[in-house]
PDB file of N, CA and C in Angstrom:
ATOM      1  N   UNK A   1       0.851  -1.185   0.000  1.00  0.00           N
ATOM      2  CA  UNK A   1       0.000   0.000   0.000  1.00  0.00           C
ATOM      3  C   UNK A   1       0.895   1.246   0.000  1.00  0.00           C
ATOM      4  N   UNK A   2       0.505   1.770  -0.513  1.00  0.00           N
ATOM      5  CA  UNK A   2       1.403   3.131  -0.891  1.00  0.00           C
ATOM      6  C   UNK A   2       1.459   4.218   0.327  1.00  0.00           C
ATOM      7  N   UNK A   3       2.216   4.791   1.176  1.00  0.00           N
ATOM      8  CA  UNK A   3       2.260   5.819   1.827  1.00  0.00           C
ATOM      9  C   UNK A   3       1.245   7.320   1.652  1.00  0.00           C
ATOM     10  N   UNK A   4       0.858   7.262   2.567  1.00  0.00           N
ATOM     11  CA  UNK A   4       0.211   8.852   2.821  1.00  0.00           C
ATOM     12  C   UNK A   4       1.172  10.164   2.393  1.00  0.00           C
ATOM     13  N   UNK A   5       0.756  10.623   0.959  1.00  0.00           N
ATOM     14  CA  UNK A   5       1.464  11.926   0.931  1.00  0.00           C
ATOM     15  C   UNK A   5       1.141  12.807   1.818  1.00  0.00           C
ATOM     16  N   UNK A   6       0.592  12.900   2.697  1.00  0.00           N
ATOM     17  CA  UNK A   6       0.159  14.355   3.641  1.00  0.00           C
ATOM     18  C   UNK A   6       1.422  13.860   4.543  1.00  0.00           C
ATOM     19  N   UNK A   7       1.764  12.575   5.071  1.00  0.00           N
ATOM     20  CA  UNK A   7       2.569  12.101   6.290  1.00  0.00           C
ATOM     21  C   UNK A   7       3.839  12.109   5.921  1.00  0.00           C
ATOM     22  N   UNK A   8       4.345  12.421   4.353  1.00  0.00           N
ATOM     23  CA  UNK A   8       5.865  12.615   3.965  1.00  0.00           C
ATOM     24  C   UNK A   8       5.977  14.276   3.440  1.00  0.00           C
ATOM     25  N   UNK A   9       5.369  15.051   3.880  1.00  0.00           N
ATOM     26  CA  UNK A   9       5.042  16.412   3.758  1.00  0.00           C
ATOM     27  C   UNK A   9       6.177  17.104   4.915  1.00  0.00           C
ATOM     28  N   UNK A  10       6.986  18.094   4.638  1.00  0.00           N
ATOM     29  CA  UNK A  10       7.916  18.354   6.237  1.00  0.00           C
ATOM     30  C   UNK A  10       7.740  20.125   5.846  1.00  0.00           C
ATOM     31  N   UNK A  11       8.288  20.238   6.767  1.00  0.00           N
ATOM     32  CA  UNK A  11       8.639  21.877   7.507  1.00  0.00           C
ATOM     33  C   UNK A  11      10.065  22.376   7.278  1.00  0.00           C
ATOM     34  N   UNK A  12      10.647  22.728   6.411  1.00  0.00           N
ATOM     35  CA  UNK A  12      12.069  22.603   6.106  1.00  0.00           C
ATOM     36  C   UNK A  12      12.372  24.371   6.486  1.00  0.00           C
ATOM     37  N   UNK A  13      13.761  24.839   7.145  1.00  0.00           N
ATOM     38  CA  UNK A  13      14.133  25.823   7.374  1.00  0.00           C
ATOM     39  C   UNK A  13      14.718  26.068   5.965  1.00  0.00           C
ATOM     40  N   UNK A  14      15.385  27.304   6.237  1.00  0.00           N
ATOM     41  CA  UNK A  14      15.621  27.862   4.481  1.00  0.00           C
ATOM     42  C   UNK A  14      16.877  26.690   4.194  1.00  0.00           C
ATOM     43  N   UNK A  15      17.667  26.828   4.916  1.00  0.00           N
ATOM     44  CA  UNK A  15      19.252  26.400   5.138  1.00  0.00           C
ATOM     45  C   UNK A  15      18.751  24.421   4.614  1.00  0.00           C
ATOM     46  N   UNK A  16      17.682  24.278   5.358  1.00  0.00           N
ATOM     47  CA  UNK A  16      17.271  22.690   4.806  1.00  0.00           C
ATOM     48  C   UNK A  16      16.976  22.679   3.365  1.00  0.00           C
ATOM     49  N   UNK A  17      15.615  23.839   2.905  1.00  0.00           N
ATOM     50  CA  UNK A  17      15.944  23.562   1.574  1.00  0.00           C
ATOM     51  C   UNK A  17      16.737  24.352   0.989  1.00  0.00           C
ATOM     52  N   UNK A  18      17.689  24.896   0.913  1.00  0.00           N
ATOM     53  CA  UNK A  18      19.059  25.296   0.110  1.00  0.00           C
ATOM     54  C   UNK A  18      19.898  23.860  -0.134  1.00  0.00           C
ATOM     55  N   UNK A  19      19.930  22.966   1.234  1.00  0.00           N
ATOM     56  CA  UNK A  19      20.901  21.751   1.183  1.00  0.00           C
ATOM     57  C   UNK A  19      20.315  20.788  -0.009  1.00  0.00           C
ATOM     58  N   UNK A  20      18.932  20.761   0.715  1.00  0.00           N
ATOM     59  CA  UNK A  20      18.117  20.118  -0.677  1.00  0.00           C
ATOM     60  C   UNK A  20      17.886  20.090  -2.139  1.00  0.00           C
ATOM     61  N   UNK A  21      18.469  21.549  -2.228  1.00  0.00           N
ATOM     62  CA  UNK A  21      17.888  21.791  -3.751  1.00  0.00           C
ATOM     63  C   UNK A  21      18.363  20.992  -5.198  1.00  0.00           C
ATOM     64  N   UNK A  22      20.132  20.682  -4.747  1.00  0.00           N
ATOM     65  CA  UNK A  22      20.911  20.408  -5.849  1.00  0.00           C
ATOM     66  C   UNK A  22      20.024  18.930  -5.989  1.00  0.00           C
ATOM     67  N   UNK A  23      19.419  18.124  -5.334  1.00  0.00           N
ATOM     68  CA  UNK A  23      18.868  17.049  -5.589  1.00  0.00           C
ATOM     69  C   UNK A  23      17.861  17.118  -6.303  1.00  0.00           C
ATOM     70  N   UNK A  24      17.167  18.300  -5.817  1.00  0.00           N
ATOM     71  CA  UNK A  24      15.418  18.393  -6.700  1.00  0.00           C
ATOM     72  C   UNK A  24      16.294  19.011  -8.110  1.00  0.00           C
ATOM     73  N   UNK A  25      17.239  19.473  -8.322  1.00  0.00           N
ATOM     74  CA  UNK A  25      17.429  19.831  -9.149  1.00  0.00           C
ATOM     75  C   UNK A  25      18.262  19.174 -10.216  1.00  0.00           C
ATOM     76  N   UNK A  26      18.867  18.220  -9.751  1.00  0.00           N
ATOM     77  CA  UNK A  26      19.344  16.997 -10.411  1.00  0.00           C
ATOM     78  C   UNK A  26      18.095  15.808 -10.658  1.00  0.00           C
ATOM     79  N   UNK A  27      17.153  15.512 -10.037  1.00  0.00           N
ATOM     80  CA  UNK A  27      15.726  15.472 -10.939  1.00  0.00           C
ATOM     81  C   UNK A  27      15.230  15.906 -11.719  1.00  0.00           C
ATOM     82  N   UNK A  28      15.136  17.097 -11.558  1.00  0.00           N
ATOM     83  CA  UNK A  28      14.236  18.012 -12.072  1.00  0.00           C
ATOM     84  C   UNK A  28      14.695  17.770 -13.774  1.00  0.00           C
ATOM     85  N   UNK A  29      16.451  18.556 -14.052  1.00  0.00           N
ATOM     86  CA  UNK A  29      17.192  18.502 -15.040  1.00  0.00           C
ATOM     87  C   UNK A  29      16.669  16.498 -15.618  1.00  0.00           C
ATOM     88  N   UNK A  30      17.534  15.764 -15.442  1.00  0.00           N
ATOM     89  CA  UNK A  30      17.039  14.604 -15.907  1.00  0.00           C
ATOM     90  C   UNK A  30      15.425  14.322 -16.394  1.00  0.00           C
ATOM     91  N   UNK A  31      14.525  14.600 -15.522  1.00  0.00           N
ATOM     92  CA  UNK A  31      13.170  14.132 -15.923  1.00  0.00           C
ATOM     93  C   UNK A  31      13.015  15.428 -17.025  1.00  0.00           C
ATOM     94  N   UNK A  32      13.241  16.341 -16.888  1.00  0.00           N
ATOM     95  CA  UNK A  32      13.139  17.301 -18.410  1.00  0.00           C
ATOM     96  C   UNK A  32      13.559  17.227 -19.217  1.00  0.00           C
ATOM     97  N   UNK A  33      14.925  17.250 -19.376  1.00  0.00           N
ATOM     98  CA  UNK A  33      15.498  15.729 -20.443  1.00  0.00           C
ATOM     99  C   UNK A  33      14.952  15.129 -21.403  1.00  0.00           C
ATOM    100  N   UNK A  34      14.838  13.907 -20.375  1.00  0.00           N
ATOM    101  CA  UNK A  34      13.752  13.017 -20.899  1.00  0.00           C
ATOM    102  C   UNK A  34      12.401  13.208 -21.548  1.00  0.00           C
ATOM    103  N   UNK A  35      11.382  14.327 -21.205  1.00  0.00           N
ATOM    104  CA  UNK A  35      10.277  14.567 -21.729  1.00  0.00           C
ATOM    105  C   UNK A  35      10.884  15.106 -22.934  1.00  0.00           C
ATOM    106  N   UNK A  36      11.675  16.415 -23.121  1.00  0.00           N
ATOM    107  CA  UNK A  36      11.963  16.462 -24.559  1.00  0.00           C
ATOM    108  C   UNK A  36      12.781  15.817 -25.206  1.00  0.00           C
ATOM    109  N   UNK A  37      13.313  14.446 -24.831  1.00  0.00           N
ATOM    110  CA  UNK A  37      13.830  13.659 -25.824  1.00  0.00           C
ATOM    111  C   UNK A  37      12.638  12.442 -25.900  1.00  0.00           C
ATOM    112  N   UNK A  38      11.335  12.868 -25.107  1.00  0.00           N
ATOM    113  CA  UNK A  38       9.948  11.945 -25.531  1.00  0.00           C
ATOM    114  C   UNK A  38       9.147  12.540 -26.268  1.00  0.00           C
ATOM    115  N   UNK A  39       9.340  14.063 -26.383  1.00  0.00           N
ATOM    116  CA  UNK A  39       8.543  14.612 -27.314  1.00  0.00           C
ATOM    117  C   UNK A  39       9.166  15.120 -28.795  1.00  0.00           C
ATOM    118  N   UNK A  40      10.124  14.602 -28.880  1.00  0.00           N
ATOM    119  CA  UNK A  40      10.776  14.488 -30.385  1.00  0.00           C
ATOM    120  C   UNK A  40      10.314  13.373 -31.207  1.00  0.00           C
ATOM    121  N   UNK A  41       9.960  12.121 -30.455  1.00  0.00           N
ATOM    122  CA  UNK A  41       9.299  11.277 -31.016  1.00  0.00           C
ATOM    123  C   UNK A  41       7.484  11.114 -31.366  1.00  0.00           C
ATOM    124  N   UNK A  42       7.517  10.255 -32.465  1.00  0.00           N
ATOM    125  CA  UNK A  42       5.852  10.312 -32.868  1.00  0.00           C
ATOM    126  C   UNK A  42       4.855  10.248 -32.032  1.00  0.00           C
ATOM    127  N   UNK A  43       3.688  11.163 -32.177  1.00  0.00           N
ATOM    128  CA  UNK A  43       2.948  11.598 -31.203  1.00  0.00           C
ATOM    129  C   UNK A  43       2.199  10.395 -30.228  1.00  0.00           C
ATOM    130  N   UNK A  44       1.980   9.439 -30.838  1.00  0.00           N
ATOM    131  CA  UNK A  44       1.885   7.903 -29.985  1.00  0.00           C
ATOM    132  C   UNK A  44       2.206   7.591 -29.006  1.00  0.00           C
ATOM    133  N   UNK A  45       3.520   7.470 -29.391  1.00  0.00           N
ATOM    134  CA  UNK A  45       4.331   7.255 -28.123  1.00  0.00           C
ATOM    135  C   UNK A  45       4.834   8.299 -27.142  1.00  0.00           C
ATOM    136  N   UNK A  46       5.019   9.103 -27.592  1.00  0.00           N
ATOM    137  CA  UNK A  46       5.165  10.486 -26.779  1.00  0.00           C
ATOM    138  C   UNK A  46       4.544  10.595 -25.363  1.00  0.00           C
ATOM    139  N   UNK A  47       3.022  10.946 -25.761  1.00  0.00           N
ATOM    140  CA  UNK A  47       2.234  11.531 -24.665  1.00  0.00           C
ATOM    141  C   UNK A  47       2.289  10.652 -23.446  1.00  0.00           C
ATOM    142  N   UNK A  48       2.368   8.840 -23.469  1.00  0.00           N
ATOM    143  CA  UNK A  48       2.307   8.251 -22.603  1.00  0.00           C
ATOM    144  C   UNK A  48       3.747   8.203 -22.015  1.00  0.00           C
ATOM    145  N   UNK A  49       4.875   8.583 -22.929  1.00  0.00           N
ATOM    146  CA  UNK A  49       5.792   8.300 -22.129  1.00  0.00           C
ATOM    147  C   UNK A  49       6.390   9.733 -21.252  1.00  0.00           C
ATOM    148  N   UNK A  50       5.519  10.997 -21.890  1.00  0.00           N
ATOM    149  CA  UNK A  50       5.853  12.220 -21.027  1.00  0.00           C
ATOM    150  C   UNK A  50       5.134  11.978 -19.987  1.00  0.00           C
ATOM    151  N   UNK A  51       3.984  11.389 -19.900  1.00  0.00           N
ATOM    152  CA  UNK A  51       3.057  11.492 -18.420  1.00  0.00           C
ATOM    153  C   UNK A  51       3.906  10.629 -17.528  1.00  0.00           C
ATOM    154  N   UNK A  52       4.329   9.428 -18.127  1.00  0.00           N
ATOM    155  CA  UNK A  52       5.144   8.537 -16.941  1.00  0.00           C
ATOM    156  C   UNK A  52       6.038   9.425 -16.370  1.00  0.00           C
ATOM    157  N   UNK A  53       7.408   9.808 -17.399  1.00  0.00           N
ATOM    158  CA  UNK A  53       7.922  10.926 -16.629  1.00  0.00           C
ATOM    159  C   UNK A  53       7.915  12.320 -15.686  1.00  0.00           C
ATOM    160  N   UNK A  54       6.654  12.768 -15.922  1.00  0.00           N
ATOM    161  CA  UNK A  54       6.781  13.528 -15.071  1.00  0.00           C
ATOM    162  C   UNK A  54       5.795  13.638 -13.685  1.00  0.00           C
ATOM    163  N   UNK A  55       4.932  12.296 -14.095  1.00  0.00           N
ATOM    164  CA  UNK A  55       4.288  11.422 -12.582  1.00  0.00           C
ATOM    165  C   UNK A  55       5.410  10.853 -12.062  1.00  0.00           C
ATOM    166  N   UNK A  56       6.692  10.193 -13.028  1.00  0.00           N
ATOM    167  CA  UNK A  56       7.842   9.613 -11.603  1.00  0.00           C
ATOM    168  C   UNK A  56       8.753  10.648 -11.154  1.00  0.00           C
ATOM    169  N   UNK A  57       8.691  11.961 -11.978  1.00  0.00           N
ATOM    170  CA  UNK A  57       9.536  12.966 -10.943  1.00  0.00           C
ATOM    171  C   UNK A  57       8.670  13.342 -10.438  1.00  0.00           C
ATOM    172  N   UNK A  58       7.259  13.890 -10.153  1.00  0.00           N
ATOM    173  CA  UNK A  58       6.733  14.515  -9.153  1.00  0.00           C
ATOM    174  C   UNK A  58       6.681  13.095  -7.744  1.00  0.00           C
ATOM    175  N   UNK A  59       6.197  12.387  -8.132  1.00  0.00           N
ATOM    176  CA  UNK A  59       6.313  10.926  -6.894  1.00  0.00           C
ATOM    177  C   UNK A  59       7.944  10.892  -6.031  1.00  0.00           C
ATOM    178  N   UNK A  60       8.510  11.403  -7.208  1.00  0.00           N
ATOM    179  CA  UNK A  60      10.410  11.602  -6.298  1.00  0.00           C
ATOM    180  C   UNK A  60      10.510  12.812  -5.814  1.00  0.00           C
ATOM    181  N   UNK A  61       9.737  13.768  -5.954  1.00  0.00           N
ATOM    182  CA  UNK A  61       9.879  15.043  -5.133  1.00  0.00           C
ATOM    183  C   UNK A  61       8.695  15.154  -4.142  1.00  0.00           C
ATOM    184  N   UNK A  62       8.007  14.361  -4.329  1.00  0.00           N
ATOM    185  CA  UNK A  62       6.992  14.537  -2.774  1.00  0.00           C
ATOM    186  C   UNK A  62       7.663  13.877  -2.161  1.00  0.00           C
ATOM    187  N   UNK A  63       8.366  12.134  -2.236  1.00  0.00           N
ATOM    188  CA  UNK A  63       8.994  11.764  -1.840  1.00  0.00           C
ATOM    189  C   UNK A  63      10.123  12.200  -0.503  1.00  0.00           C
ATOM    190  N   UNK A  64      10.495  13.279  -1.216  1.00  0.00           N
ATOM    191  CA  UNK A  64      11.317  14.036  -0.521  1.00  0.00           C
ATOM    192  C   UNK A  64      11.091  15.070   0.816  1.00  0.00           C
ATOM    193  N   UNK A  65       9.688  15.098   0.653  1.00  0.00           N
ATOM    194  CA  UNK A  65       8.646  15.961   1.233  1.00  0.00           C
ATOM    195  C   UNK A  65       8.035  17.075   1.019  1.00  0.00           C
ATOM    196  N   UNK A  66       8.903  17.021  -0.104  1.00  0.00           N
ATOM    197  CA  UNK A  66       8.579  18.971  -1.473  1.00  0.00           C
ATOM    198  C   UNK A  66       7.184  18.612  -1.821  1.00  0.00           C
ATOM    199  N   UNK A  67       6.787  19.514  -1.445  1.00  0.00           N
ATOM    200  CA  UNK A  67       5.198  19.850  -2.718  1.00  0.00           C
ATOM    201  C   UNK A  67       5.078  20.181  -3.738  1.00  0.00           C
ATOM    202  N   UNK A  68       4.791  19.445  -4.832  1.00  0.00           N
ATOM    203  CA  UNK A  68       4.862  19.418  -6.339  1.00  0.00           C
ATOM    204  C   UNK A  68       3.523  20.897  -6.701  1.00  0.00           C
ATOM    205  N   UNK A  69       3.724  21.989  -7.585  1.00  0.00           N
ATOM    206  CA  UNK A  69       2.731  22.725  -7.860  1.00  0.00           C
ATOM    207  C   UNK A  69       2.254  23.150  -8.735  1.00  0.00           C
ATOM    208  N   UNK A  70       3.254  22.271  -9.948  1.00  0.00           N
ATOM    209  CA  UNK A  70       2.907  22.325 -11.316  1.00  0.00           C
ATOM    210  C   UNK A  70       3.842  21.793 -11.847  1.00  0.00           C
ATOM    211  N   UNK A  71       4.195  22.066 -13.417  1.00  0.00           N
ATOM    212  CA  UNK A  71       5.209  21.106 -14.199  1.00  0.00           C
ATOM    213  C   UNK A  71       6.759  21.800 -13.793  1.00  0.00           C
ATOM    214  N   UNK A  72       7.597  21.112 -13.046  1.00  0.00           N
ATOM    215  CA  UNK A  72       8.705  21.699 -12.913  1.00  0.00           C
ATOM    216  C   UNK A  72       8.806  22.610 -11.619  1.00  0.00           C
ATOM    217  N   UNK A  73       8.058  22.698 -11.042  1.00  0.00           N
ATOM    218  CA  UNK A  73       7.613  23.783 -10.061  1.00  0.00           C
ATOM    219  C   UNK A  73       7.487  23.370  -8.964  1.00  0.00           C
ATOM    220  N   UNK A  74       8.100  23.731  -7.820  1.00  0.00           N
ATOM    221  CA  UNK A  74       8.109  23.135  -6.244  1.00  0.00           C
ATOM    222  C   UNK A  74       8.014  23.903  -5.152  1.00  0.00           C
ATOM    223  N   UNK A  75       7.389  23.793  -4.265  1.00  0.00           N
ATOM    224  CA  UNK A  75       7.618  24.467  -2.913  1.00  0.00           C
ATOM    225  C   UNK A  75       8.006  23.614  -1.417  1.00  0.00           C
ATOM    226  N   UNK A  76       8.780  24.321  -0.669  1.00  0.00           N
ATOM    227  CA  UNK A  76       9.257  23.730   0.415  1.00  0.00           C
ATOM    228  C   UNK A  76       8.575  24.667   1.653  1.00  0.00           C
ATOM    229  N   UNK A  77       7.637  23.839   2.339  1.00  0.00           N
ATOM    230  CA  UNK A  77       7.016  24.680   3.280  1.00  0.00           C
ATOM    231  C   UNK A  77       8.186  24.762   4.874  1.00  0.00           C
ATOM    232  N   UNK A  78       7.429  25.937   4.722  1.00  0.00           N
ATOM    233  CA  UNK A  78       8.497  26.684   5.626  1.00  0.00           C
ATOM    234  C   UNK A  78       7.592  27.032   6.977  1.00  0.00           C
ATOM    235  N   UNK A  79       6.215  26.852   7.234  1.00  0.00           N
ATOM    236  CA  UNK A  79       5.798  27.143   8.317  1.00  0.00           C
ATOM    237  C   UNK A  79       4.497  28.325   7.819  1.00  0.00           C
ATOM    238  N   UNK A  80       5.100  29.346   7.101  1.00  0.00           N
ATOM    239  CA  UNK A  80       4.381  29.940   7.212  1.00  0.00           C
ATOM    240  C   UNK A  80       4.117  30.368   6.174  1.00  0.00           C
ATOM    241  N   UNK A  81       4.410  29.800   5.111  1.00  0.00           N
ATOM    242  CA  UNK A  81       4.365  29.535   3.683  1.00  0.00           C
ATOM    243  C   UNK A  81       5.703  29.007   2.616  1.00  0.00           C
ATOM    244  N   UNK A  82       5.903  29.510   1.990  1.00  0.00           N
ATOM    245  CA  UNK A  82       6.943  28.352   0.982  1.00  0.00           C
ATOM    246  C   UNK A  82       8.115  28.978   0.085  1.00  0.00           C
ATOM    247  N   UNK A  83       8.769  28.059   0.397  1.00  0.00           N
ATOM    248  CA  UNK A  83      10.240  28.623  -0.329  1.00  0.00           C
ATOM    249  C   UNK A  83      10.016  27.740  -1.844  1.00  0.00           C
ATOM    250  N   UNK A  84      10.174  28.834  -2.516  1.00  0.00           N
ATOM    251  CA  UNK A  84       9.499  28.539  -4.655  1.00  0.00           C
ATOM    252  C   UNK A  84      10.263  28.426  -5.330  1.00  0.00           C
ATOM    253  N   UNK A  85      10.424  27.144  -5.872  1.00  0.00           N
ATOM    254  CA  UNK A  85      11.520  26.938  -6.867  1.00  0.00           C
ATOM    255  C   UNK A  85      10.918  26.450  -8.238  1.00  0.00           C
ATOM    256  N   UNK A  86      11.299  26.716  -8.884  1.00  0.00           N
ATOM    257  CA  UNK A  86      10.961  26.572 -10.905  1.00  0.00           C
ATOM    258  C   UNK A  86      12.043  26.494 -11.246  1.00  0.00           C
ATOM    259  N   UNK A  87      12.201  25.322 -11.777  1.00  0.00           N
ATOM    260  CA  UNK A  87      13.157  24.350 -12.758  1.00  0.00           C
ATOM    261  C   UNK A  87      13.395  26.120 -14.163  1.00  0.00           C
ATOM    262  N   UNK A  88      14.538  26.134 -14.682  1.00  0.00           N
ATOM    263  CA  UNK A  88      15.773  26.147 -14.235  1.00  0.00           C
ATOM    264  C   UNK A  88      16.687  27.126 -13.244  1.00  0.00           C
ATOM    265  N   UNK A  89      15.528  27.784 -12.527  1.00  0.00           N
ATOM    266  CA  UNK A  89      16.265  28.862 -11.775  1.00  0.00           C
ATOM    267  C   UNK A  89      17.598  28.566 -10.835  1.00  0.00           C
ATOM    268  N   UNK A  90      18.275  28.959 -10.890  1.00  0.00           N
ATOM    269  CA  UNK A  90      20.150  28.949  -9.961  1.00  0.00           C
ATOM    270  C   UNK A  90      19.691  27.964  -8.672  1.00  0.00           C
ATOM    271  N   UNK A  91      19.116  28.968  -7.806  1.00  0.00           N
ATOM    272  CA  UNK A  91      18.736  28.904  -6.608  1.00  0.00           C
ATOM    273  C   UNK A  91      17.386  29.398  -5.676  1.00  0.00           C
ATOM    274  N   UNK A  92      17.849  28.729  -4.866  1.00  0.00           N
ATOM    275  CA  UNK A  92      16.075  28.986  -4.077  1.00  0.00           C
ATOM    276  C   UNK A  92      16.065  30.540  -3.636  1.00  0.00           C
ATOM    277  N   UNK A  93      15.252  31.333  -4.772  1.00  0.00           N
ATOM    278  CA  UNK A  93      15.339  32.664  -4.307  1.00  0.00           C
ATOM    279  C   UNK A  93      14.217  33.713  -4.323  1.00  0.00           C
ATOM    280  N   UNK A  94      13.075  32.369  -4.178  1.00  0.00           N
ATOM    281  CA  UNK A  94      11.369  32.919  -3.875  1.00  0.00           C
ATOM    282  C   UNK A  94      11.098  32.557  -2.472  1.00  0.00           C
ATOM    283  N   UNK A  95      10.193  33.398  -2.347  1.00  0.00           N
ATOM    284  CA  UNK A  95       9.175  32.957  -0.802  1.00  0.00           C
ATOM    285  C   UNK A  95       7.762  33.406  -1.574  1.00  0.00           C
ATOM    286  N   UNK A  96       6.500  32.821  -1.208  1.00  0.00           N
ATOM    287  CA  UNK A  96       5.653  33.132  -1.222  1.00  0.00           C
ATOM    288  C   UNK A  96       4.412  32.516   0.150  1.00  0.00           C
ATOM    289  N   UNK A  97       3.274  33.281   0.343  1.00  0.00           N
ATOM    290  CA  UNK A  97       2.125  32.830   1.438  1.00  0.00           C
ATOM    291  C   UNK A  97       1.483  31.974   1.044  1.00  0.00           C
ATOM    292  N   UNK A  98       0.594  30.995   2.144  1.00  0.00           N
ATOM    293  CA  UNK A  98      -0.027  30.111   1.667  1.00  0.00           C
ATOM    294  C   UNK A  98      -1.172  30.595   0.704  1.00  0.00           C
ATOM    295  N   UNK A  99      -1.984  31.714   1.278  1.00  0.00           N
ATOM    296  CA  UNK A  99      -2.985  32.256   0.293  1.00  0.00           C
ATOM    297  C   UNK A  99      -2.154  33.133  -0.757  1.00  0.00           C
ATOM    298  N   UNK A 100      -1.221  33.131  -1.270  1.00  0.00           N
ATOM    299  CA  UNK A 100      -1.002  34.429  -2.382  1.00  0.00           C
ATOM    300  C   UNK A 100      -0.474  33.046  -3.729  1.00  0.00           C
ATOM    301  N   UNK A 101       0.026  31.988  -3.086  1.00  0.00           N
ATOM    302  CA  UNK A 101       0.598  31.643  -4.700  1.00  0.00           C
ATOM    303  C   UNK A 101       1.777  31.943  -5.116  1.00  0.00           C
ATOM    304  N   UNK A 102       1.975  31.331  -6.564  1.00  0.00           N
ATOM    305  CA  UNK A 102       3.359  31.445  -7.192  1.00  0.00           C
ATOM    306  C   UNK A 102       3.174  33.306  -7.607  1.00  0.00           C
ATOM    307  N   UNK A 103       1.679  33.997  -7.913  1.00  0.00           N
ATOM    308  CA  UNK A 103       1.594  34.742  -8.232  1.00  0.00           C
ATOM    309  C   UNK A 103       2.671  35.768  -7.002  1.00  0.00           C
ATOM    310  N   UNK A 104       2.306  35.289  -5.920  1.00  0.00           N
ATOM    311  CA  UNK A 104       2.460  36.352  -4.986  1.00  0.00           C
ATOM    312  C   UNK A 104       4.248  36.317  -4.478  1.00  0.00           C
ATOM    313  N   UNK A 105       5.126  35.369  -5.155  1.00  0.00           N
ATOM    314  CA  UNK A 105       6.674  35.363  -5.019  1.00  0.00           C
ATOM    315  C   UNK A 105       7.179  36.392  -5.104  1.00  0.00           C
ATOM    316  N   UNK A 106       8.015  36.417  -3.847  1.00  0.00           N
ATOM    317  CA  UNK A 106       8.918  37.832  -3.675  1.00  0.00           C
ATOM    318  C   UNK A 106      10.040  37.411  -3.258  1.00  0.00           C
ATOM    319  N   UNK A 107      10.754  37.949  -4.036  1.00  0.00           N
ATOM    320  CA  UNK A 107      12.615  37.435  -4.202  1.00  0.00           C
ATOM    321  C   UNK A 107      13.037  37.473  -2.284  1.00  0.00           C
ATOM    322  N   UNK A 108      14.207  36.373  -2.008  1.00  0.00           N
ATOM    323  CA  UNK A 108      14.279  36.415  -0.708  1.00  0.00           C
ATOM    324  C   UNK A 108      15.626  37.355  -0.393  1.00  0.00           C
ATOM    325  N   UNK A 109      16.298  36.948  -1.616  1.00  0.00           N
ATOM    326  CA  UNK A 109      17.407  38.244  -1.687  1.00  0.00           C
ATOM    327  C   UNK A 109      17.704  39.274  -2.417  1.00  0.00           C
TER     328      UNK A 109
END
């Protein structure tokens, strides 16, 4: 039986996800990769093999306890809302609130 994503969900300080990132981001890079070397091929095969990929990187980044929030797109809750990362940015250098969204990201430095 598969684990409770709410129960692999964590509270990470900034300094936790900074340590974290090069990993989500060595996912991240690979499973993107892969989708556009799945979407060079005929449309058939394509679509099923982009969905696998990027259902097994989001399953490896909840995994981790990151919250998946779109394609490429992650947040690390911080308590009082979330440190925002989007595939290919450097580094973790959003915060946003639980009610405001990716809309509402404001640079942390």
């Amino acid at each position: 039986m598969p684990a409770d994503p709410e129960r692999l969900k964590r509270v990470f300080t900034y300094d936790e996800a900074v340590r974290l990132l090069p990993e989500v981001r060595r996912l991240t890079d690979a499973a993107y990769r892969e989708v556009e070397a799945a979407s060079a091929r005929p449309a058939d095969s394509a679509q099923s093999d982009v969905e696998s990929v990027v259902t097994r990187w989001a399953h490896e980044i909840m995994s981790l306890g990151i919250d998946v929030k779109g394609l490429w797109l992650v947040d690390f809750d911080n308590g009082s809302g979330y440190y925002c990362w989007r595939y290919p940015e450097e580094g973790l250098q959003y915060y946003h609130t639980y009610e405001e969204g990716f809309r509402g990201r404001t640079r942390i430095h």
